[in-house]
N, C-alpha and C. Protein backbone atom coordinates (compact mmCIF):
# COMPACT_ATOMS: atom_id res chain seq x y z
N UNK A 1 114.04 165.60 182.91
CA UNK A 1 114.78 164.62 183.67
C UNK A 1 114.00 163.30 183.67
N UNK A 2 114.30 162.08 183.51
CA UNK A 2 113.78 160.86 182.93
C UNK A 2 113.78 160.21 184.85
N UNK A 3 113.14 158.94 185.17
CA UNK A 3 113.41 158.97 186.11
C UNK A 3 114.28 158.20 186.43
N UNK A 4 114.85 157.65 185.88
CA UNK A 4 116.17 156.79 186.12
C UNK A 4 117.34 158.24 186.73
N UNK A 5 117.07 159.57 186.15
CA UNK A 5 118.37 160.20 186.49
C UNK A 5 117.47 161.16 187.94
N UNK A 6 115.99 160.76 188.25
CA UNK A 6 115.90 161.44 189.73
C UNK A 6 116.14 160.51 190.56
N UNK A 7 117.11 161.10 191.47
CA UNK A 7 117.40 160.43 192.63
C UNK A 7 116.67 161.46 193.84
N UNK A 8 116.55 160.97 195.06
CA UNK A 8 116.15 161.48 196.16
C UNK A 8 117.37 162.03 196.76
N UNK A 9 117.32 163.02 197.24
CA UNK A 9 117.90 164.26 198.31
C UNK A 9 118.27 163.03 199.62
N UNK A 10 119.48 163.47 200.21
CA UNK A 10 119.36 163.09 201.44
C UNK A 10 118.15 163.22 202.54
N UNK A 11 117.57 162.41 203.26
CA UNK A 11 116.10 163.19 203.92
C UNK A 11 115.09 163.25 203.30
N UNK A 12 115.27 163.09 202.09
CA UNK A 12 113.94 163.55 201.58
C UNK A 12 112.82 162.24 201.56
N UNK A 13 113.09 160.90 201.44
CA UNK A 13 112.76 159.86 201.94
C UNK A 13 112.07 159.86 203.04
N UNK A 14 112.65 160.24 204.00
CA UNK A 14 112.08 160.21 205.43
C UNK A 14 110.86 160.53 205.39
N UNK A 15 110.60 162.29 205.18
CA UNK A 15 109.57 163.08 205.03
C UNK A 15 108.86 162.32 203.98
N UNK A 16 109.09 162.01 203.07
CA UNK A 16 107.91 161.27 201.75
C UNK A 16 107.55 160.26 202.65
N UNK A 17 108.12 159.80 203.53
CA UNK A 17 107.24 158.08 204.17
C UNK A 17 106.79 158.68 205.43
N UNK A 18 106.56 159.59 205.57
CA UNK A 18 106.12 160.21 207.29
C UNK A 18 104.66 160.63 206.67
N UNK A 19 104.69 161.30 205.76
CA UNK A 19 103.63 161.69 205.07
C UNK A 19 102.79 160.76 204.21
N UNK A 20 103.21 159.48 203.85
CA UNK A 20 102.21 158.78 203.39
C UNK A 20 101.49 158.42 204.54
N UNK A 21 102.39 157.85 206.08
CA UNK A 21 101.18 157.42 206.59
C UNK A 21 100.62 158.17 208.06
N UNK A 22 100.50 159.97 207.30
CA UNK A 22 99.72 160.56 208.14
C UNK A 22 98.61 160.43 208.30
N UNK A 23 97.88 160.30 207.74
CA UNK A 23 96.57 159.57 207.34
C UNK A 23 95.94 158.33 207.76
N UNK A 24 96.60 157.19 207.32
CA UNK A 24 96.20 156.00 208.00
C UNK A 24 97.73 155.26 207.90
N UNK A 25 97.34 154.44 208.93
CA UNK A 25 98.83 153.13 208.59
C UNK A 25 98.53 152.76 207.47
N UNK A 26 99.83 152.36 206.81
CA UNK A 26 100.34 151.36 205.65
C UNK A 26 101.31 150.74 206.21
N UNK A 27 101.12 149.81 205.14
CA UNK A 27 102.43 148.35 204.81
C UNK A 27 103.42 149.16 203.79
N UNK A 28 104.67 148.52 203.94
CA UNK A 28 105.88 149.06 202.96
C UNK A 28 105.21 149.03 201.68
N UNK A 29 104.62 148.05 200.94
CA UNK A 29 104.19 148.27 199.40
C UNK A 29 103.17 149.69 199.49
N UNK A 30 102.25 149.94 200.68
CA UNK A 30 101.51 150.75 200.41
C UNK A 30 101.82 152.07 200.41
N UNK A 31 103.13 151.96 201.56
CA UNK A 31 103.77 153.35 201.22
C UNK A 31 104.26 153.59 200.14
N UNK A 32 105.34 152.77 199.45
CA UNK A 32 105.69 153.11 198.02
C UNK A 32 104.69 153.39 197.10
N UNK A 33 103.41 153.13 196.96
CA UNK A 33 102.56 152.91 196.31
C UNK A 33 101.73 154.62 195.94
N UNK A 34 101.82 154.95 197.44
CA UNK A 34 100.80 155.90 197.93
C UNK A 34 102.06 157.22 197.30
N UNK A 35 103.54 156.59 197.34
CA UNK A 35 104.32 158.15 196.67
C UNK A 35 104.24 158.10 195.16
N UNK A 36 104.12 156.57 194.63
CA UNK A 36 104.37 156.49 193.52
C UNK A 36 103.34 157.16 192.90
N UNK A 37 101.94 157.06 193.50
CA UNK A 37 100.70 157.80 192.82
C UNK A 37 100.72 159.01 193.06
N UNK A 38 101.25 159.84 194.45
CA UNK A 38 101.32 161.09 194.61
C UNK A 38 101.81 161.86 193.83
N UNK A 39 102.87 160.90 193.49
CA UNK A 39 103.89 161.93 192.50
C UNK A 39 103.61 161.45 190.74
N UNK A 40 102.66 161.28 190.46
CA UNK A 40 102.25 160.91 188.93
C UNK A 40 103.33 159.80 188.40
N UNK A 41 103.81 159.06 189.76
CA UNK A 41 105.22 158.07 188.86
C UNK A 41 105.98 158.81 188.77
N UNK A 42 106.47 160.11 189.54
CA UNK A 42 107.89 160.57 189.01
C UNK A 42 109.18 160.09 189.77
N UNK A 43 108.47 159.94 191.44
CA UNK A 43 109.21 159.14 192.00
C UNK A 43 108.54 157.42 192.62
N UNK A 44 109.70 156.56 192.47
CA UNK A 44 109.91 155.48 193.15
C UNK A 44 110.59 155.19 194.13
N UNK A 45 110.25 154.48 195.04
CA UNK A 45 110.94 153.75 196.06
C UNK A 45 111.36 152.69 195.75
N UNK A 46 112.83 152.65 196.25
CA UNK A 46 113.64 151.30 195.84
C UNK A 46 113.13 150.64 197.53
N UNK A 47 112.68 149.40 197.36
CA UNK A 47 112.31 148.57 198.07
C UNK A 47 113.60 148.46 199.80
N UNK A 48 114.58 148.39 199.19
CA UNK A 48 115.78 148.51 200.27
C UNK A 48 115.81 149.62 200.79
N UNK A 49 115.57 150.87 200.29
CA UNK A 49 115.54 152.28 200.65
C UNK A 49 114.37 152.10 201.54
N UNK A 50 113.66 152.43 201.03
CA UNK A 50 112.25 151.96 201.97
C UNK A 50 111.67 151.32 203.02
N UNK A 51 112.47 150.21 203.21
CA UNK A 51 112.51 149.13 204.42
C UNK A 51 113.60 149.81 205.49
N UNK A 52 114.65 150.18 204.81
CA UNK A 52 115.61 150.79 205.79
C UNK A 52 115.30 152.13 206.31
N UNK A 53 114.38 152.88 205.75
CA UNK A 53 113.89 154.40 206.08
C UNK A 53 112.70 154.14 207.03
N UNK A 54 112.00 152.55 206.92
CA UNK A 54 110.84 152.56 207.70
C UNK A 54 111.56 152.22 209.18
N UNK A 55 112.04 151.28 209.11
CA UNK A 55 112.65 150.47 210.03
C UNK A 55 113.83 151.48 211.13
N UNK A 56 114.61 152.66 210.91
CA UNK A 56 115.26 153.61 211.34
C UNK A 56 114.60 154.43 212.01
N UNK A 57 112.92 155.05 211.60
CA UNK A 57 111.87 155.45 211.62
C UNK A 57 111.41 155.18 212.91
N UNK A 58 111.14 153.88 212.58
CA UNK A 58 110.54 152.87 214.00
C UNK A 58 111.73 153.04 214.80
N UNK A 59 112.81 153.10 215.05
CA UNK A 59 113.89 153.12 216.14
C UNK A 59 113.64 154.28 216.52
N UNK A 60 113.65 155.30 215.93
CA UNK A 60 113.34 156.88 216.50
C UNK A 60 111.96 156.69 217.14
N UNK A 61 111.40 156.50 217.38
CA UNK A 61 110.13 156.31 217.57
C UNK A 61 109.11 157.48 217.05
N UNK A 62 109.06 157.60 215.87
CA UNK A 62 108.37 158.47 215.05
C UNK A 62 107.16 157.72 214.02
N UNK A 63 107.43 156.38 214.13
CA UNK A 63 106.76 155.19 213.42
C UNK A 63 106.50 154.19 214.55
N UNK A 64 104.80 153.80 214.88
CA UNK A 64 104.55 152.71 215.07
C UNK A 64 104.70 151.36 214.56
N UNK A 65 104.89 150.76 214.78
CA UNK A 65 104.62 149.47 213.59
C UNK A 65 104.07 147.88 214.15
N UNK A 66 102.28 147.78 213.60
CA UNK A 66 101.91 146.70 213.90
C UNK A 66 101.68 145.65 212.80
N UNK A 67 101.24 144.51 213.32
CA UNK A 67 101.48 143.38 211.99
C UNK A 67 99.77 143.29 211.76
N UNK A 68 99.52 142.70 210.53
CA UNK A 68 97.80 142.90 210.60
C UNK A 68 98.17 142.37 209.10
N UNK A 69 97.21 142.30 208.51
CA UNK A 69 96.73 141.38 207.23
C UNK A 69 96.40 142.59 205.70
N UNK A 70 97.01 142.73 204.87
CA UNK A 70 96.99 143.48 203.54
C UNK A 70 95.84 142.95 202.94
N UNK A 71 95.65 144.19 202.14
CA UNK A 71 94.19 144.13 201.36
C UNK A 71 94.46 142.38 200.21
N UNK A 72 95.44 142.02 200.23
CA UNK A 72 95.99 140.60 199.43
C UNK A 72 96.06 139.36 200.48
N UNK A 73 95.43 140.10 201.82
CA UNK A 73 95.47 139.19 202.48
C UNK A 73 96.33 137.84 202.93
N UNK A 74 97.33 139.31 203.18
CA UNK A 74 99.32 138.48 203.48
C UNK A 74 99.18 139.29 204.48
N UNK A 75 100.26 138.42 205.83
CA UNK A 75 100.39 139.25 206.51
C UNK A 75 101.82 140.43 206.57
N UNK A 76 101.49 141.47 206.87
CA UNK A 76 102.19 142.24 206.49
C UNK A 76 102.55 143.64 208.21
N UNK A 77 103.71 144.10 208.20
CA UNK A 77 103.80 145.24 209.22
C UNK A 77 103.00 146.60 208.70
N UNK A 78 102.19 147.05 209.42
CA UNK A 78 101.79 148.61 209.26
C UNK A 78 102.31 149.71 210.12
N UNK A 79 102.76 150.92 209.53
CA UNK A 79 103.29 151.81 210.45
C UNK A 79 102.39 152.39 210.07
N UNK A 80 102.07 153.89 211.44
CA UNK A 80 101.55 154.80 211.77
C UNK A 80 102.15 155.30 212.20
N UNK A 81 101.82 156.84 212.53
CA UNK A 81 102.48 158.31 212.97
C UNK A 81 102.63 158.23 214.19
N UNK A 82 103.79 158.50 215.24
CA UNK A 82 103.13 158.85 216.21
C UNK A 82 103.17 159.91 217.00
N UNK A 83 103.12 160.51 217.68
CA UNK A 83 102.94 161.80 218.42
C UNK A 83 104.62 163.14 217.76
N UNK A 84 105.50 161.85 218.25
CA UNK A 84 107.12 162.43 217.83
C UNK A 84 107.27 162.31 216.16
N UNK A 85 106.23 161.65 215.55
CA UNK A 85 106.70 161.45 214.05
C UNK A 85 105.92 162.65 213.79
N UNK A 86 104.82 162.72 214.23
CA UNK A 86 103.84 163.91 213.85
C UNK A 86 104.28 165.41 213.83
N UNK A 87 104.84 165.33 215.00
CA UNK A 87 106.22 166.61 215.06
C UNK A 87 107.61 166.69 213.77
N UNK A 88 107.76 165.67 213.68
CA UNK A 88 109.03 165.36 212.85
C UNK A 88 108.47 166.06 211.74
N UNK A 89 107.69 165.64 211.11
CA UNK A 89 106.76 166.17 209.34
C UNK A 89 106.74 167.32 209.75
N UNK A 90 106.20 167.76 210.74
CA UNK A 90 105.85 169.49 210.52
C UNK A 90 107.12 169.75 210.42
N UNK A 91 108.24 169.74 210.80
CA UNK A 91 109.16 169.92 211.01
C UNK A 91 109.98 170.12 209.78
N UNK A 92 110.43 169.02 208.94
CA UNK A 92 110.45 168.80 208.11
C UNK A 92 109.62 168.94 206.61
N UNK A 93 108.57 169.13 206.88
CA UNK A 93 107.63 170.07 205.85
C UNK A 93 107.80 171.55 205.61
N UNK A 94 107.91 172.33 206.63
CA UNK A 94 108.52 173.35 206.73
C UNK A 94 109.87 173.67 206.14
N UNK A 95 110.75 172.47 206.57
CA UNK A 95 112.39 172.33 206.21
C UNK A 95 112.38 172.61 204.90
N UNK A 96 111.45 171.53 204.05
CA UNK A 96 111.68 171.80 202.83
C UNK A 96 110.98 172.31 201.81
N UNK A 97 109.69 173.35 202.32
CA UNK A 97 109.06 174.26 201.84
C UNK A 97 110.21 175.36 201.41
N UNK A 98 111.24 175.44 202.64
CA UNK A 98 111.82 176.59 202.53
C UNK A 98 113.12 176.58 201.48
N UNK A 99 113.50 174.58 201.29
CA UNK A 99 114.48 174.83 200.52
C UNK A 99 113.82 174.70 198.86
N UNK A 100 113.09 174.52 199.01
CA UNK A 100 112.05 174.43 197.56
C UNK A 100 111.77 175.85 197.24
N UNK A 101 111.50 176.62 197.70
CA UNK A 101 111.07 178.06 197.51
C UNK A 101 112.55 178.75 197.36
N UNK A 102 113.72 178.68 197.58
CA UNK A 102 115.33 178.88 197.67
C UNK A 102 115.60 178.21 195.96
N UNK A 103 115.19 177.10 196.22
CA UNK A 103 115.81 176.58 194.50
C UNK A 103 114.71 177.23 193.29
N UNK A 104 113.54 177.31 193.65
CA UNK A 104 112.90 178.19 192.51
C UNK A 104 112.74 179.19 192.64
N UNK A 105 113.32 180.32 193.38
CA UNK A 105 114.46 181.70 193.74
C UNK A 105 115.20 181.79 192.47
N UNK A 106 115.97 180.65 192.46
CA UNK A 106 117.02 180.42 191.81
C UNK A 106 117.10 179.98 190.62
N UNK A 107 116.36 179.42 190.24
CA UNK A 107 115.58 179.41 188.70
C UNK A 107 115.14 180.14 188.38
N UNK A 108 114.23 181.24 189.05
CA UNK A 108 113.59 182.19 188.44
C UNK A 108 112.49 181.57 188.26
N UNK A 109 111.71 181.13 188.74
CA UNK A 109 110.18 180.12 188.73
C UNK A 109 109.50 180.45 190.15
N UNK A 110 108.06 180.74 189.89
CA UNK A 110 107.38 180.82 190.95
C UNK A 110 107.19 179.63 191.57
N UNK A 111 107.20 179.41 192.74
CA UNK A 111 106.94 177.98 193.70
C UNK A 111 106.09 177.26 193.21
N UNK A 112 106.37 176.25 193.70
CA UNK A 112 105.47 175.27 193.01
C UNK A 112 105.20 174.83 191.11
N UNK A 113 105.79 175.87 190.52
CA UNK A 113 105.72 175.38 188.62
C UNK A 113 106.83 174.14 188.73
């Protein structure tokens, strides 16, 4: 599959940007950045996707978001986890452990190949 023809799952966005910034806050480029390397470039974030998944995020209150200065030294918003987002990932990590292990059921592939 080339990546022009992977698209993202409903949700599955969410969880990929909850999980970049379990760790430390990022800025929107750094989240895209941090999946784009996770995933060897297989997936991208479309910039609109991304802003609108952070920003929905922050309304749930599952995302902090403060303003502070990028390693390019622009200023830029950083989100962090917070207590309810931290819940959300487990949550959702779980969710889709289980539908990942269901689709390579179904292939006939051990988890994770």
């Amino acid at each position: 599959m080339t990546k022009k023809q992977m698209s993202l799952l409903q949700g599955t966005l969410d969880v990929l940007v909850l999980k970049a910034v379990a760790t430390e806050p990022r800025h929107g480029y750094g989240v895209a950045e941090w999946i784009r390397m996770t995933t060897d470039g297989t997936l991208e974030v479309e910039d609109g996707a991304l802003y609108t998944s952070l920003h929905r995020m922050h309304k749930r209150g599952w995302l902090d978001a403060e303003w502070g200065v990028s390693e390019n030294n622009r200023r830029a918003k950083f989100y962090a986890l917070t207590g309810a987002g931290r819940k959300e990932l487990e949550r959702a990590e779980g969710e889709w452990a289980r539908y990942a292990d269901a689709v390579f059921k179904v292939l006939g592939r051990p988890s994770g190949s």
